[in-house]
Protein backbone atom coordinates (compact mmCIF):
# COMPACT_ATOMS: atom_id res chain seq x y z
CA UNK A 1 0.00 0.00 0.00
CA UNK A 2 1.15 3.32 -0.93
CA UNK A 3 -0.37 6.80 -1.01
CA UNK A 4 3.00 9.04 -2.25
CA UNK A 5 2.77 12.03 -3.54
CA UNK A 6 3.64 12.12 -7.44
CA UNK A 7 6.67 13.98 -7.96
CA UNK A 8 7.00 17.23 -9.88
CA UNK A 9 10.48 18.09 -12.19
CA UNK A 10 13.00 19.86 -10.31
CA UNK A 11 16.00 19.31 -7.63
CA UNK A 12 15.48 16.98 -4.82
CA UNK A 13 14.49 18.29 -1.31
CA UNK A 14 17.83 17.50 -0.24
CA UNK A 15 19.83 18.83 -3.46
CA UNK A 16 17.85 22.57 -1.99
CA UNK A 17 19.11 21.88 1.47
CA UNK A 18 22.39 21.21 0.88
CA UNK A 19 22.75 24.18 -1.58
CA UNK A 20 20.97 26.62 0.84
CA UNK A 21 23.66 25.42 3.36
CA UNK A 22 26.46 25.92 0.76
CA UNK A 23 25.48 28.94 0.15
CA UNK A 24 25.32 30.33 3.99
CA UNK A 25 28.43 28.95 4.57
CA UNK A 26 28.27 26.10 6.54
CA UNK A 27 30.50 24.44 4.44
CA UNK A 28 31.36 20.61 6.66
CA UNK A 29 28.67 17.69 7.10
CA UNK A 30 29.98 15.16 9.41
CA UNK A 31 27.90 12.25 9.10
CA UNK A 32 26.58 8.91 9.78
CA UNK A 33 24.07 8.36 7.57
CA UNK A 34 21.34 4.96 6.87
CA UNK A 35 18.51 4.32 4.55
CA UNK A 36 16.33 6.98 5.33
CA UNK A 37 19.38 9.55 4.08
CA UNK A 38 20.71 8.18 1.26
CA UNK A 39 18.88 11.28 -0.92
CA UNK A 40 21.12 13.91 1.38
CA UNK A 41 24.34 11.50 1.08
CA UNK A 42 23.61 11.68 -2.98
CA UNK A 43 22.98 15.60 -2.59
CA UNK A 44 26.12 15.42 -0.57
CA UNK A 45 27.91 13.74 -3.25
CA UNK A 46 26.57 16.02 -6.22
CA UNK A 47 27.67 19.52 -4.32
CA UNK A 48 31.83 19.73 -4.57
CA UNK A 49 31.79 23.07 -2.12
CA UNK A 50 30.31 20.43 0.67
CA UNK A 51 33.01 18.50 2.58
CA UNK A 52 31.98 15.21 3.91
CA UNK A 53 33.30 13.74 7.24
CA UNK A 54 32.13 9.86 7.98
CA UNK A 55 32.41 8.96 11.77
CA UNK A 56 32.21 5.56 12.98
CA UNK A 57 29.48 6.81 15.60
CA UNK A 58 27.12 9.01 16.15
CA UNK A 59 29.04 10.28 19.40
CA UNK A 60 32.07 11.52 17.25
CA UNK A 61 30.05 13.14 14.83
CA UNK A 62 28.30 15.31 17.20
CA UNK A 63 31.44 16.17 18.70
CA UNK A 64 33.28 16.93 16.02
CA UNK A 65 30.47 19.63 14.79
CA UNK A 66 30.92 21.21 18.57
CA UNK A 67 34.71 21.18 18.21
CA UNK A 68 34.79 22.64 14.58
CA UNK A 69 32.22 25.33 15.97
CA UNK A 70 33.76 26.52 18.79
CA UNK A 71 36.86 26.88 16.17
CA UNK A 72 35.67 28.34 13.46
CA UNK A 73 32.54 30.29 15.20
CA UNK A 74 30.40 29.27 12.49
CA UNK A 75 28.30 26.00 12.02
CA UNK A 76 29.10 22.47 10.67
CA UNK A 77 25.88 19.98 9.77
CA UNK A 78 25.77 16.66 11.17
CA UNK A 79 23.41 13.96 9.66
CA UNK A 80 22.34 11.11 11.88
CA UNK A 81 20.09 8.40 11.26
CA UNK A 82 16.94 8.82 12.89
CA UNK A 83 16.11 8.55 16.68
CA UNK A 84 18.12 6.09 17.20
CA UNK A 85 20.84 7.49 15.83
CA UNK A 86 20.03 10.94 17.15
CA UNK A 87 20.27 9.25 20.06
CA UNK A 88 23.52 7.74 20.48
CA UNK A 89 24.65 11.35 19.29
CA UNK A 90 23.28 13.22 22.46
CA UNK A 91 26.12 12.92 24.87
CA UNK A 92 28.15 15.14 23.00
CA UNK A 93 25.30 17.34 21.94
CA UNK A 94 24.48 18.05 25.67
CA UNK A 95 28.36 19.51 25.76
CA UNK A 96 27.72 21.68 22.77
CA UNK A 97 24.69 23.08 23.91
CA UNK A 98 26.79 24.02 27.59
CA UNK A 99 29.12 25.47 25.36
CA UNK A 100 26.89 27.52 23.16
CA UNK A 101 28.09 25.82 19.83
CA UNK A 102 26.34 26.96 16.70
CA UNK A 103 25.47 23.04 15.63
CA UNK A 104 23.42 23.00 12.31
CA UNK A 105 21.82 18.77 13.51
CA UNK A 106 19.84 17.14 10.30
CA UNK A 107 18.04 14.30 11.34
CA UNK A 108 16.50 11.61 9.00
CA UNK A 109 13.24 10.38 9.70
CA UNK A 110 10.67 8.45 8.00
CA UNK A 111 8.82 9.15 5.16
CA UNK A 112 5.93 11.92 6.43
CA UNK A 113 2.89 8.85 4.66
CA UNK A 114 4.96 6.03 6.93
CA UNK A 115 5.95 6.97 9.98
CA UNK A 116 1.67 5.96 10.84
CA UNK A 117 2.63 2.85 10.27
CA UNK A 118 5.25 2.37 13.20
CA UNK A 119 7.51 0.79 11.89
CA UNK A 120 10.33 -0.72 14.23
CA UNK A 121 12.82 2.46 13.82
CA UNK A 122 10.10 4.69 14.33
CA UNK A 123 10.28 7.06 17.40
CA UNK A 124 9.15 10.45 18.26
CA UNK A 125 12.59 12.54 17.08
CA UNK A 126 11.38 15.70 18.28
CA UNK A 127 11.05 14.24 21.68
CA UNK A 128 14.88 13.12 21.81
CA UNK A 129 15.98 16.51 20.20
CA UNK A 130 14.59 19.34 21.86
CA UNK A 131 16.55 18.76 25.41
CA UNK A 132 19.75 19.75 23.39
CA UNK A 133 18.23 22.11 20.91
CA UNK A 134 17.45 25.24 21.08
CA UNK A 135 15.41 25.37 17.75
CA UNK A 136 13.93 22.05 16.27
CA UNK A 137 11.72 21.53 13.06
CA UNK A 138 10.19 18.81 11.34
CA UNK A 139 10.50 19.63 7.36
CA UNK A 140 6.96 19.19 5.88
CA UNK A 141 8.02 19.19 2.69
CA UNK A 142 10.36 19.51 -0.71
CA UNK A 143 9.49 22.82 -1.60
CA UNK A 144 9.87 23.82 2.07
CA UNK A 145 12.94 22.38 3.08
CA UNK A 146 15.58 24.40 1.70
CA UNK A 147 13.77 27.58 3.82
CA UNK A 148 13.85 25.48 6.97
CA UNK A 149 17.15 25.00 6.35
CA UNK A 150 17.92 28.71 6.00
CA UNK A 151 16.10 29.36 9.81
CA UNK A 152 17.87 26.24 10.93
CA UNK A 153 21.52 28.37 10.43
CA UNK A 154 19.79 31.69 11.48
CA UNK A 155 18.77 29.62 14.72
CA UNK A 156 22.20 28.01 15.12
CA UNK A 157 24.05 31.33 15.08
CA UNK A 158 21.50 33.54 17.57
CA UNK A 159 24.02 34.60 19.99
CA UNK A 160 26.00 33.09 21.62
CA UNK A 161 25.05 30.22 19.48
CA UNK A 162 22.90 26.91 19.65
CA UNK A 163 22.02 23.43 18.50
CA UNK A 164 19.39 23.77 15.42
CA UNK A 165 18.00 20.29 14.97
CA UNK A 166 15.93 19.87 11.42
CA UNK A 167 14.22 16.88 11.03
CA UNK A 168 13.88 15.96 7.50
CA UNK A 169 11.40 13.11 6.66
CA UNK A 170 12.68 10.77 3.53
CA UNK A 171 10.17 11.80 1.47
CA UNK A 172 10.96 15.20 1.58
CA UNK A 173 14.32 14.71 1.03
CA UNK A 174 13.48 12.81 -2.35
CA UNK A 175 10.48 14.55 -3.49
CA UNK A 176 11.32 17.02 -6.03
CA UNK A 177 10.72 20.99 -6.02
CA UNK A 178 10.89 24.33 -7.83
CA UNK A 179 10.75 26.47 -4.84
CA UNK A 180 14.12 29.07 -5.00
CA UNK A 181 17.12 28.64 -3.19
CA UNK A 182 16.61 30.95 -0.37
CA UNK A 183 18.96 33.92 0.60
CA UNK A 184 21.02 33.16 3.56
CA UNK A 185 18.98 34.83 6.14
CA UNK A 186 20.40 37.63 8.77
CA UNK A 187 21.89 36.83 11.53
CA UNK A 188 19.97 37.94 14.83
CA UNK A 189 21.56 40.18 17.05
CA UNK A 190 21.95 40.26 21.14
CA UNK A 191 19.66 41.33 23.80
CA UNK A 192 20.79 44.75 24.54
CA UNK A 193 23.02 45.01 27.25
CA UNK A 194 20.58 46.71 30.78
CA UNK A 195 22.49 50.24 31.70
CA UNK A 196 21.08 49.93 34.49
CA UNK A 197 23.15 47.05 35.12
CA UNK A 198 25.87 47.97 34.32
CA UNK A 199 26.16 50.99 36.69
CA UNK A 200 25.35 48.75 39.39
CA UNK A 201 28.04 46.35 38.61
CA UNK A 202 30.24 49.37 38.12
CA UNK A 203 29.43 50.65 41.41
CA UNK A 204 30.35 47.60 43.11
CA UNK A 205 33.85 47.82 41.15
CA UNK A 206 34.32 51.25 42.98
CA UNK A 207 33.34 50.45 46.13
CA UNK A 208 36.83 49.18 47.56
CA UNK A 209 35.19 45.69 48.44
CA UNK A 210 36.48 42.62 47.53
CA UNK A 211 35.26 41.57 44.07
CA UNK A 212 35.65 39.00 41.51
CA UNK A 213 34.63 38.99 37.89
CA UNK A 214 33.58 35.67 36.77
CA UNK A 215 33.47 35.31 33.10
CA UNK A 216 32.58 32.47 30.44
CA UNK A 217 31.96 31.79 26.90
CA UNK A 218 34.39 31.67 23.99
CA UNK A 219 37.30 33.74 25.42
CA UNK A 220 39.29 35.05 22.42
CA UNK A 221 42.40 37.21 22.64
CA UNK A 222 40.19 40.36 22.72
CA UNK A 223 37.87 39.11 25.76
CA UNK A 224 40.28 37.67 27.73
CA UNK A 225 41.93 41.13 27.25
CA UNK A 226 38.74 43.26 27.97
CA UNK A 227 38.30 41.34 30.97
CA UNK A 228 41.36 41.76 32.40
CA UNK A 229 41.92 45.59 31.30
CA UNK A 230 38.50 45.76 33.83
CA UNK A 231 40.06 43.80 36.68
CA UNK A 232 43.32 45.48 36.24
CA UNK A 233 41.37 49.05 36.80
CA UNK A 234 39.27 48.02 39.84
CA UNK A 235 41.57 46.10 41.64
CA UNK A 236 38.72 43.46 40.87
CA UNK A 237 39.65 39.40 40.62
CA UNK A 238 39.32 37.63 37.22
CA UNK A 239 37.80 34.32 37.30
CA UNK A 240 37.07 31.99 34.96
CA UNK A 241 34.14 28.96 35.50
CA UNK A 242 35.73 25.46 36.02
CA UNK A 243 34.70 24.77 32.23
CA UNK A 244 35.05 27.25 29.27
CA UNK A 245 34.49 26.35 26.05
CA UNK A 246 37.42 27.66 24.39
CA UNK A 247 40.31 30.67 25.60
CA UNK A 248 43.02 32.31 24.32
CA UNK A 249 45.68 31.50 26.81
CA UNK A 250 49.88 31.04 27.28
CA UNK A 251 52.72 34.03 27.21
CA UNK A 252 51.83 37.38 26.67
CA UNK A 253 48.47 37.23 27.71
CA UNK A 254 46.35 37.99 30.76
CA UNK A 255 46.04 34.66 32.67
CA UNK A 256 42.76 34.00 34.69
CA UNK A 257 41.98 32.50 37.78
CA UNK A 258 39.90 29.15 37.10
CA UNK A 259 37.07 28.04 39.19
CA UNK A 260 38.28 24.78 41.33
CA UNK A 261 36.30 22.12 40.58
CA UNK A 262 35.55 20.86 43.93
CA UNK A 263 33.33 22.62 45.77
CA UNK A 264 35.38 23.42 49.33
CA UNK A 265 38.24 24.42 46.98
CA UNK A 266 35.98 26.79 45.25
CA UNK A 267 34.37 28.68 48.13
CA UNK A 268 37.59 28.78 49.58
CA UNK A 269 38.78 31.44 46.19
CA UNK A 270 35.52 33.06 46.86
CA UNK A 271 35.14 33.35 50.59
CA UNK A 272 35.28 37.37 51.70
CA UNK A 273 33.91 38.42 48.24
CA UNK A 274 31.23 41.40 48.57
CA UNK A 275 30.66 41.35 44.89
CA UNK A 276 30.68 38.68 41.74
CA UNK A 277 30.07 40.02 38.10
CA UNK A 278 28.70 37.72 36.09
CA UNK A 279 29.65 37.81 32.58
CA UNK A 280 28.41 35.33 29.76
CA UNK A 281 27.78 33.12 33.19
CA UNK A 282 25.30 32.49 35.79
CA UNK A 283 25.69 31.99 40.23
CA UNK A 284 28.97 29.44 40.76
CA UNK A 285 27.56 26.11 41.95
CA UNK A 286 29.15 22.71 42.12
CA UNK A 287 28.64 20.24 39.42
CA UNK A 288 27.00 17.78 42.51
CA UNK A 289 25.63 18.18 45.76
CA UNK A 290 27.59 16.03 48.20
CA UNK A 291 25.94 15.36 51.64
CA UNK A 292 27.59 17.75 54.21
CA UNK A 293 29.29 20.10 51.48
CA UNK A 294 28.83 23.64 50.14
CA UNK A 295 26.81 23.82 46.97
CA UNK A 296 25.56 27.32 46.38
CA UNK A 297 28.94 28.92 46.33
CA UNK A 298 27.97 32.69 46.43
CA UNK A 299 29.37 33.46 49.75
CA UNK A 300 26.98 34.56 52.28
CA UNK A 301 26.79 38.66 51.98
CA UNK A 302 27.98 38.61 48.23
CA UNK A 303 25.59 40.23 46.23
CA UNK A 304 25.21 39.17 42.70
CA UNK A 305 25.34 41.08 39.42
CA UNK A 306 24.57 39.89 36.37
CA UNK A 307 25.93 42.24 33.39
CA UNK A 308 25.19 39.48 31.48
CA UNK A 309 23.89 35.95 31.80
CA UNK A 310 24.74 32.89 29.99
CA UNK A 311 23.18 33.86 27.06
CA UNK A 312 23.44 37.48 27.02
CA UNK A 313 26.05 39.98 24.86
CA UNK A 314 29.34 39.05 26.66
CA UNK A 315 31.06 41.42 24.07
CA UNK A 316 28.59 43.79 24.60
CA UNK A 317 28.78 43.70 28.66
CA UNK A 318 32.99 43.45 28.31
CA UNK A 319 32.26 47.16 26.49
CA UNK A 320 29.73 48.32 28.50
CA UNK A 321 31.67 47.45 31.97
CA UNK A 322 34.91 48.56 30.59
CA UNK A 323 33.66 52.52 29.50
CA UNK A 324 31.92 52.81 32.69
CA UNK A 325 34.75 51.75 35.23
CA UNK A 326 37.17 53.98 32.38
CA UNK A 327 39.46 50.77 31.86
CA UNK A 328 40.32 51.98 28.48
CA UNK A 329 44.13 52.85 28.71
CA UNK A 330 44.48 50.05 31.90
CA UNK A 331 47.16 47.79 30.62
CA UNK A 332 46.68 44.44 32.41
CA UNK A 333 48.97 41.86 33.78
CA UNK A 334 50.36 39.51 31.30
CA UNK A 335 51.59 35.93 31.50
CA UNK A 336 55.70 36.05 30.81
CA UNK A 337 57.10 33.34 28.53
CA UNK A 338 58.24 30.32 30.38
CA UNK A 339 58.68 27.17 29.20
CA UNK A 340 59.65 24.41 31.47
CA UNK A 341 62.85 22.23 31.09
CA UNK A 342 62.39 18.35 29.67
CA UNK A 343 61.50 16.39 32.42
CA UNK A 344 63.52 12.91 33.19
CA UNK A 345 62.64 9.71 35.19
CA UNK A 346 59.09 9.00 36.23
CA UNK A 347 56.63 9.91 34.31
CA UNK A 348 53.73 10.96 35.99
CA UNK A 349 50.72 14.15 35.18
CA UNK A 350 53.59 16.63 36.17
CA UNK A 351 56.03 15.01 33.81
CA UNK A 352 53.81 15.20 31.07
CA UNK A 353 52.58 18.65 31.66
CA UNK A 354 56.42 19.85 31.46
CA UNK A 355 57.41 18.21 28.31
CA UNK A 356 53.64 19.57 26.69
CA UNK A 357 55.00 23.03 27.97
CA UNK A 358 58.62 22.41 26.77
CA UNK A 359 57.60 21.12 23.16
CA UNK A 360 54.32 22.66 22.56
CA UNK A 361 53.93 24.39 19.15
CA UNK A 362 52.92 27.84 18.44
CA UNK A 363 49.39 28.57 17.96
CA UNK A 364 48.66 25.17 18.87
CA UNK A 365 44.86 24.11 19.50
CA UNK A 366 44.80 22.08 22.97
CA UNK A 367 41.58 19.76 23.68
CA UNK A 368 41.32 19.17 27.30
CA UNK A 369 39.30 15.85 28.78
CA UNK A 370 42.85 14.71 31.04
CA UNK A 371 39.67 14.49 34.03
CA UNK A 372 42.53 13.61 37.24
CA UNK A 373 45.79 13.69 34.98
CA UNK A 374 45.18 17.03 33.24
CA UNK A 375 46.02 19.78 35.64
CA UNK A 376 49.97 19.22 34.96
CA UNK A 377 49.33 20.36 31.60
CA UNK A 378 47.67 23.40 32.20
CA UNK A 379 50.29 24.40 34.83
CA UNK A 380 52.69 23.62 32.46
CA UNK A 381 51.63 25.37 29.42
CA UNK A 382 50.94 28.79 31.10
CA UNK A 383 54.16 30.45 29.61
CA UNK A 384 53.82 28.27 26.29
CA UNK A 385 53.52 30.17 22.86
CA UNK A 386 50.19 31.46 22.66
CA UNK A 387 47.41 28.78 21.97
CA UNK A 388 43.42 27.94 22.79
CA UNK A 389 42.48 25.76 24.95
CA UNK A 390 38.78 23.68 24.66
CA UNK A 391 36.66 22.21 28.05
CA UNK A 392 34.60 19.73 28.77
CA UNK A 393 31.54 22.41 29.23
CA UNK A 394 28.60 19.77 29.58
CA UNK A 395 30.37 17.02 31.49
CA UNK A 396 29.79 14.22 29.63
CA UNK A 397 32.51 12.40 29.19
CA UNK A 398 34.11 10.77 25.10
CA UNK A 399 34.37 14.27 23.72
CA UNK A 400 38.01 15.14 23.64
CA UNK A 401 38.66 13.17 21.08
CA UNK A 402 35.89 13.88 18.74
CA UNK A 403 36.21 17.51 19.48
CA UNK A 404 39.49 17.51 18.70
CA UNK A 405 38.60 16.16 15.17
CA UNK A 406 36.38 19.04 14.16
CA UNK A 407 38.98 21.69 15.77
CA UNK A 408 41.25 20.29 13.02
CA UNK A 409 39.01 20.66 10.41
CA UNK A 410 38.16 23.66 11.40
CA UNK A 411 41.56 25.00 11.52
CA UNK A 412 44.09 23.34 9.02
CA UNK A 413 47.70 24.20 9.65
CA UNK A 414 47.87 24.33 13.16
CA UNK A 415 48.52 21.93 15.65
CA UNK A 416 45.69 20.20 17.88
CA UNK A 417 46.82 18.54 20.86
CA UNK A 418 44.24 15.90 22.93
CA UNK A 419 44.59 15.25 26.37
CA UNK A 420 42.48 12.13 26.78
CA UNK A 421 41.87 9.80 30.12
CA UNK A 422 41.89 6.31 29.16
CA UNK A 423 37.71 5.95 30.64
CA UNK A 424 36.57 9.04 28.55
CA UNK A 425 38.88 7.44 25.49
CA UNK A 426 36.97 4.40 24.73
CA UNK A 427 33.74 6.37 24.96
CA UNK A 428 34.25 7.70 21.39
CA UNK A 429 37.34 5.95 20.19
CA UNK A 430 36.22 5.46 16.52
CA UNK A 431 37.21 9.11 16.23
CA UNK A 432 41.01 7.69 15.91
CA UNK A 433 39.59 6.56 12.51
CA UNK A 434 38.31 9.67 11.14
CA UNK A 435 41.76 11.58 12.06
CA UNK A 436 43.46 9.08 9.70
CA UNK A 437 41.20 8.91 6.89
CA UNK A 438 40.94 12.88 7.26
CA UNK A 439 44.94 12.88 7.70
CA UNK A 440 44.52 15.48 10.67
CA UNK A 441 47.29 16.70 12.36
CA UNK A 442 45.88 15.57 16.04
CA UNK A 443 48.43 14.43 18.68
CA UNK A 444 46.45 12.70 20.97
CA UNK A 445 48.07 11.90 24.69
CA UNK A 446 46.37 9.11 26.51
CA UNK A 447 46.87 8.97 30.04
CA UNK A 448 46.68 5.50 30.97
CA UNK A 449 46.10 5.08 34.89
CA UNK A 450 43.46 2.18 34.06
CA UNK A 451 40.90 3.45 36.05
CA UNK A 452 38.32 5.91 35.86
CA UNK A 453 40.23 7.60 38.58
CA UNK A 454 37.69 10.57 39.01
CA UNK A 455 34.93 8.43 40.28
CA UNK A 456 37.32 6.51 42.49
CA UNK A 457 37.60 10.18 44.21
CA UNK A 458 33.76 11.14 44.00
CA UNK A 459 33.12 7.32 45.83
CA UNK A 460 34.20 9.18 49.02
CA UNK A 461 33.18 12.28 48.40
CA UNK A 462 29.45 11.52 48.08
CA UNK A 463 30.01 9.44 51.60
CA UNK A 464 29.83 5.85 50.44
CA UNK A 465 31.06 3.16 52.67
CA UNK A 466 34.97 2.70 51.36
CA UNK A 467 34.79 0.66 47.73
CA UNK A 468 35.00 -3.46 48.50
CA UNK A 469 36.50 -5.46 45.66
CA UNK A 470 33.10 -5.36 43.75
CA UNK A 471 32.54 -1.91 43.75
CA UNK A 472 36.59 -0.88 42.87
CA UNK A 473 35.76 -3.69 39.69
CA UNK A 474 33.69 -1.18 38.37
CA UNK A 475 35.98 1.76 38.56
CA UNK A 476 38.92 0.15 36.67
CA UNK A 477 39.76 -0.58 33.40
CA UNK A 478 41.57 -3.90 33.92
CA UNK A 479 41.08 -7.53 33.29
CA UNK A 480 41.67 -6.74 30.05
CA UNK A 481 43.90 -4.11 30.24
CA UNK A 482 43.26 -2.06 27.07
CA UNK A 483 46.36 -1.83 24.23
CA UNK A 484 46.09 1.49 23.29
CA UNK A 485 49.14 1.80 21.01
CA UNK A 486 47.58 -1.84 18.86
CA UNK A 487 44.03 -0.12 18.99
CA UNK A 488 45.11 3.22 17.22
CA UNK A 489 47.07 1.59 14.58
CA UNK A 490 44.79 -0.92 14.07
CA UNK A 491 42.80 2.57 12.44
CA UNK A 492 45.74 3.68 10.94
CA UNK A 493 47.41 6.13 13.49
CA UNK A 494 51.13 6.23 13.91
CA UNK A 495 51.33 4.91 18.08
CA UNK A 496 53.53 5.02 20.75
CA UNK A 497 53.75 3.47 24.49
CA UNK A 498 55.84 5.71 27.45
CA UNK A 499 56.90 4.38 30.85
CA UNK A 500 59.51 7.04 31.53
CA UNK A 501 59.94 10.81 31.19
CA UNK A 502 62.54 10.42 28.61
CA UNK A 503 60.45 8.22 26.10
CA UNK A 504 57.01 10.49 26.08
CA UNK A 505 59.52 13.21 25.44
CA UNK A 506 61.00 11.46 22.29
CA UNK A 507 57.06 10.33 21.10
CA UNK A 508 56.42 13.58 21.66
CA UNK A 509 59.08 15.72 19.82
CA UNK A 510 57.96 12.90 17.12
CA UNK A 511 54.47 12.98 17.14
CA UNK A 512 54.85 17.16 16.57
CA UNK A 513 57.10 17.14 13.75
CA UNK A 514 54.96 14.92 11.04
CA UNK A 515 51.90 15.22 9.50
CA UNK A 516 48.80 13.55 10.14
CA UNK A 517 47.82 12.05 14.01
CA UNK A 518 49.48 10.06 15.88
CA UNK A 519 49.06 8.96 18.99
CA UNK A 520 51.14 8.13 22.86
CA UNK A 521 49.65 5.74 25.62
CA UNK A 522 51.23 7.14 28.32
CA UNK A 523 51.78 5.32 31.18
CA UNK A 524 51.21 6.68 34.22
């Protein structure tokens, strides 16, 4: 039984979309496509100014659109199949939607006369979508397709940026149209920034009581400079949350306080503050409530002002603030070039965080998901050449290393660097493949403790009895132990295994110097 629609002459429904994309820019689909796409895959193959990324899961498609868009500022598609595969995709669209990533999502779905049917791969897509999307549409047809796809990039670029999920149903990616490729449409502007506010927040600044600025959002060069120009004229602390998305960071530049991550550490750099301005942010809290522990971290007396929330006009607020407290000509405190010697004998987090600091190219794009290993890397990169540095925003662990594939993509020529634990590693390891069949130039570091060592600290933390032999089973990554160096060239990436200071130095000068990615277990 069938009751399609004939089918007038013209382009396909997904021949308009992908033009209409083309032609606004967004330029990368990374995809994992099944039946119901094969139209856009053909419409993919037919357009030459659309580059095509295959990942091996859904997971590592979604991240790399959030890395390439917190890169490149503008949107990358994805194309998933379905709910299902919509689905195994949402971890690492819940960390682009924390970090405000302009994500253009296309998701196949049935045919709009079959999906009454219920057939087994039937679900309600709209359902899964919409608690990472800030805009979601089913298409309704060919000839209005390409327009939906023109509002799904306006929606994905409304500041500071957001997840745009379009639905498109198989039949209207296969029905034919003569509907016009529509213009790219504007792109929507800020919420004006509240005077009122500002003077407020201004006032505080001038009031000779301890104060902290606490910013987030996509730190560039010129915000992290704003920012500090502010602090540097009030006498005002700069702060950083626990999680950015990306920032500018490394010699000759302004280097921010971060947020600790656990919560006594935190109120501890925020006790005796009368005054937090938040910009592109909201209240510091901690990522869990633990029973007997602070959560609300605004100390008690500290009075709030928001210049602009997590979704207001950080640029806009950074001006604002700046003209009112007259931190114009204020030339802030900058981070002095330092790069630490090569480290010898054990290797260990610090180890590795010296030889990253010693060797680390210029301009190099670091992607940070090192959970407990990581923090000798960012103490030992904070004189390094100049570089970015991308967060885990959302929390959800298996984005590093998709994340770092998009950041590649989205910015050929220079270095990326991934910081990987081994437990977030083998969430989304099929990313290893992509790298190689994209030939990115990705070092990726792998620090191998064989455990997911951060929930072996939360066990206590949340006041469970001490972990028994079952309980420690399930926070280690033994019995196999995993062969990370057989694993990554079994997908075509150049490997190497370090026990000692002096051989992660030697993969590492390596793993630098030639193309494509490559990959160290370290063992630590």
């Amino acid at each position: 039984m069938s009751d399609s629609p004939s089918q007038p002459a013209g382009r396909t429904g997904a021949e308009a979309l992908v033009q209409t994309f083309v032609d606004a820019g967004v330029r990368v689909c990374f995809t994992n496509p099944g039946t119901s796409e094969m139209h856009f895959v053909a419409a993919l193959d037919t357009n030459p100014q659309m580059r095509c990324v295959l990942g091996l899961f859904e997971g590592v498609v979604t991240g790399a659109a959030d890395g390439y868009g917190r890169m490149a500022g503008t949107p990358a598609a994805t194309l998933l199949h379905l709910g299902p595969g919509l689905g195994n995709g949402l971890a690492n669209l819940h960390n682009a939607k924390k970090a405000r990533t302009p994500v253009v999502n296309v998701v196949g779905d049935h045919a709009t006369y079959h999906r009454k049917y219920d057939a087994p791969l039937t679900s309600d897509v709209e359902a899964i979508a919409r608690p990472v999307s800030g805009w979601v549409k089913a298409a309704a047809s060919a000839d209005t397709v390409a327009a939906d796809g023109a509002a799904a990039i306006q929606a994905a670029l409304a500041p500071p940026g957001q997840v745009a999920t379009l639905i498109l149903p198989a039949d209207t990616a296969w029905d034919t149209t003569t509907a016009p490729i529509p213009a790219p449409l504007p792109r929507l502007g800020p919420p004006p920034i509240d005077g009122e506010r500002v003077q407020s927040a201004a006032r505080a600044l001038a009031s000779g009581e301890p104060c902290v600025l606490l910013i987030n959002g996509v730190l560039t060069e010129a915000r992290v400079q704003a920012a500090a120009r502010i602090a540097a004229a009030t006498g005002a602390r700069l702060v950083t949350d626990t999680f950015v998305p990306r920032m500018r960071r490394g010699a000759g530049l302004p280097a921010p306080l971060r947020l600790p991550y656990f919560g006594e550490q935190a109120a501890e750099m925020l006790a005796g503050t009368r005054h937090i301005i938040l910009l592109g942010t909201q209240a510091p809290v901690t990522f869990f409530a633990y029973p007997g522990k602070p959560y609300w971290l605004t100390p008690e007396g500290c009075t709030l002002h928001e210049v602009a929330g997590r979704d207001g006009d950080l640029d806009g607020a950074l001006d604002a603030l700046g003209q009112a407290v007259g931190a114009g000509g204020k030339a802030a405190p900058l981070a002095a070039a330092d790069r630490p010697a090569l480290p010898s004998g054990k290797l260990d987090a610090r180890a590795i965080g010296a030889a990253v600091g010693h060797l680390l190219p210029e301009n190099a794009v670091v992607v940070d998901e090192g959970g407990t290993s990581g923090h000798g890397t960012v103490m030992g990169t904070r004189g390094a050449p100049a570089h970015d540095w991308l967060q885990l925003t959302g929390g959800s662990i298996g984005y590093a290393l998709p994340t770092a594939t998009g950041a590649a993509i989205a910015a050929p020529g220079r270095r990326v660097l991934c910081l990987q634990g081994d437990g977030g590693g083998m969430y989304t390891v099929q990313a290893l493949w992509t790298q190689a069949r994209e030939r990115l130039d990705i070092t990726t570091v792998i620090f191998a403790n064989r455990r997911y060592s951060i929930l072996q600290v939360e066990f206590g933390r949340v006041g469970a009895h001490a972990p028994g032999p079952k309980a420690m089973s399930m926070l280690e990554l033994t019995n196999p132990t995993i062969d990370w160096v057989g694993m990554a060239r079994s997908m075509g990436v150049t490997a190497w295994r370090a026990d000692s200071a002096e051989s992660f130095n030697k993969a590492l000068a390596a793993s630098f110097a030639q193309p494509g990615p490559s990959l160290i277990e370290a063992l630590i």
